[in-house]
C-alpha atoms as a PDB file:
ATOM      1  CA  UNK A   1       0.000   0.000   0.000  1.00  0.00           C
ATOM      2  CA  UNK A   2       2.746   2.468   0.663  1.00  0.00           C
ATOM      3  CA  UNK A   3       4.130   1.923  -2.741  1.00  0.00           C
ATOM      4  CA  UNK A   4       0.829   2.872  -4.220  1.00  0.00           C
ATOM      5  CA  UNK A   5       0.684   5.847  -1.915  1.00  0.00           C
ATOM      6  CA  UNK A   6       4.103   6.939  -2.950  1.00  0.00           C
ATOM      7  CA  UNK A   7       2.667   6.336  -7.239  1.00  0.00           C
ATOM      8  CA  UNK A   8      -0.272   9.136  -6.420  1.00  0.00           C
ATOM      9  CA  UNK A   9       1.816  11.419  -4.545  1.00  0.00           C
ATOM     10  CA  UNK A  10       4.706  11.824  -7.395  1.00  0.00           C
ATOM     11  CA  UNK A  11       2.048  11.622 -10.060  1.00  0.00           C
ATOM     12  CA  UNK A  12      -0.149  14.706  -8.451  1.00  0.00           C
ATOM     13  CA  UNK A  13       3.147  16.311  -7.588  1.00  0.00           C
ATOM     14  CA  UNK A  14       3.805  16.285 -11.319  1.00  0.00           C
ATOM     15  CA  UNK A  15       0.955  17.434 -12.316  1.00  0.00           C
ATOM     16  CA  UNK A  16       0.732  20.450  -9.940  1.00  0.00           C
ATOM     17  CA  UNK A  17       4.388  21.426 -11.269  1.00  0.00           C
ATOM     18  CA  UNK A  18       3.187  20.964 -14.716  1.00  0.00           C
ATOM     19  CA  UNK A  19       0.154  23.571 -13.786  1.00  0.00           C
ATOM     20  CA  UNK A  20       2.598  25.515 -11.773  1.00  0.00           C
ATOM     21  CA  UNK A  21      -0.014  25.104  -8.706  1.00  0.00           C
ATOM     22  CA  UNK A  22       2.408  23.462  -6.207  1.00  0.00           C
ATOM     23  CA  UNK A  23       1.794  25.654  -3.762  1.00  0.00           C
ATOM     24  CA  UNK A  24      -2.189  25.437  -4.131  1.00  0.00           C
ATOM     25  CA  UNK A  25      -2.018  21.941  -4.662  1.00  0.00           C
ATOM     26  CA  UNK A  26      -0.065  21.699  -1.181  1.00  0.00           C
ATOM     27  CA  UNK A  27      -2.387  23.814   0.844  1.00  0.00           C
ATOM     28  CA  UNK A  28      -5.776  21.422  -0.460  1.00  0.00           C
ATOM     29  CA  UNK A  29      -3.889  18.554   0.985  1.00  0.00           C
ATOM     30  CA  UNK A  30      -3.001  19.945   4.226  1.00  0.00           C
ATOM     31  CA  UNK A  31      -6.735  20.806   4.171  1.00  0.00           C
ATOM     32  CA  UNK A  32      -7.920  17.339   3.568  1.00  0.00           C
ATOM     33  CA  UNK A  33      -5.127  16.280   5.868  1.00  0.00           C
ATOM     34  CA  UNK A  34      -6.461  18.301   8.553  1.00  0.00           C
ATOM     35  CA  UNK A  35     -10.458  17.149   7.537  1.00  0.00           C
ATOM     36  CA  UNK A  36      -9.424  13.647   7.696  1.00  0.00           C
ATOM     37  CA  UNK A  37      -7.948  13.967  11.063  1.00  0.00           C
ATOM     38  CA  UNK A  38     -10.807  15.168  12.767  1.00  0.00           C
ATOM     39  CA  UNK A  39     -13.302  12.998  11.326  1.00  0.00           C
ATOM     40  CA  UNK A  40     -11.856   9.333  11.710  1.00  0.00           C
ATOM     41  CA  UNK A  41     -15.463   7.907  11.014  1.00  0.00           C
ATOM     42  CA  UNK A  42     -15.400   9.333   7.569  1.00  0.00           C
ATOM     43  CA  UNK A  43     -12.082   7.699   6.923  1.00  0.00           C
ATOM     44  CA  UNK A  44     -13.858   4.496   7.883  1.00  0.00           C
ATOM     45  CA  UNK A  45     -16.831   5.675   5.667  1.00  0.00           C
ATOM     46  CA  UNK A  46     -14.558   5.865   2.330  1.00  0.00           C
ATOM     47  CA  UNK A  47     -12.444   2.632   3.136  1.00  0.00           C
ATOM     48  CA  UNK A  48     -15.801   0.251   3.794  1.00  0.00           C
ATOM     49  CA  UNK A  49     -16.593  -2.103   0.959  1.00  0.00           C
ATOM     50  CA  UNK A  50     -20.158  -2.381   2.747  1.00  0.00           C
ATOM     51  CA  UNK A  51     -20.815   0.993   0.917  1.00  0.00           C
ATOM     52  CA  UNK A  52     -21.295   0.982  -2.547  1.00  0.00           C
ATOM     53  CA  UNK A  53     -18.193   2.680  -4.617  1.00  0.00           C
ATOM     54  CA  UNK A  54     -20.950   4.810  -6.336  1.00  0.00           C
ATOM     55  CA  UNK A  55     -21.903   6.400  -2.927  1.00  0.00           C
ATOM     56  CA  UNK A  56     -18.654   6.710  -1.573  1.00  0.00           C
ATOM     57  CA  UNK A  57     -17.550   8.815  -4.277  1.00  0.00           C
ATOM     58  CA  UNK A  58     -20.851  10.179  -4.151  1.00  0.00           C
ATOM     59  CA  UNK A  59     -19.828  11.531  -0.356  1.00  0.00           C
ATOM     60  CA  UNK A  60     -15.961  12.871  -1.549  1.00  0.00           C
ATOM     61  CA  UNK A  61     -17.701  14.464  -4.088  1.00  0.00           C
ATOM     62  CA  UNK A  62     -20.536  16.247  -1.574  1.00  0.00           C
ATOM     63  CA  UNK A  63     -17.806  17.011   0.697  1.00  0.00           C
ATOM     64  CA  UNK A  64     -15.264  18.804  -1.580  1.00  0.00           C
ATOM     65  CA  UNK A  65     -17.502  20.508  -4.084  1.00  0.00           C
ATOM     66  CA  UNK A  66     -17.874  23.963  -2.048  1.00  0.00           C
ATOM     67  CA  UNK A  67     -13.983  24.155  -2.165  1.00  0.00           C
END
């Protein structure tokens, strides 16, 4: 899983330096960072395979669309 983890993070570091949003792209995911901390039962939410896929993305979707 970490290796995966590592994939995402170089390939939306590359494309924030291709946009030349770094610094935007770095201040999102120190607020999801900080969202995801204080809600652990959301975390649990998004990771359970006893909610449809559909809905979970359904919920990141709701959650992230006023920002």
């Amino acid at each position: 899983m970490k290796e995966t983890n590592k994939e995402y993070a170089e390939a939306l570091f590359l494309i924030a330096c291709e946009k030349d949003c770094v610094k935007e792209y770095s201040d999102c995911l120190c607020d999801i960072k900080t969202l995801m901390n204080g809600n652990p039962d959301y975390l649990k939410v998004l990771g359970s395979p006893a909610i449809p896929l559909g809905e979970r993305l359904s919920l990141i979707e709701e959650s992230f669309s006023a920002a």
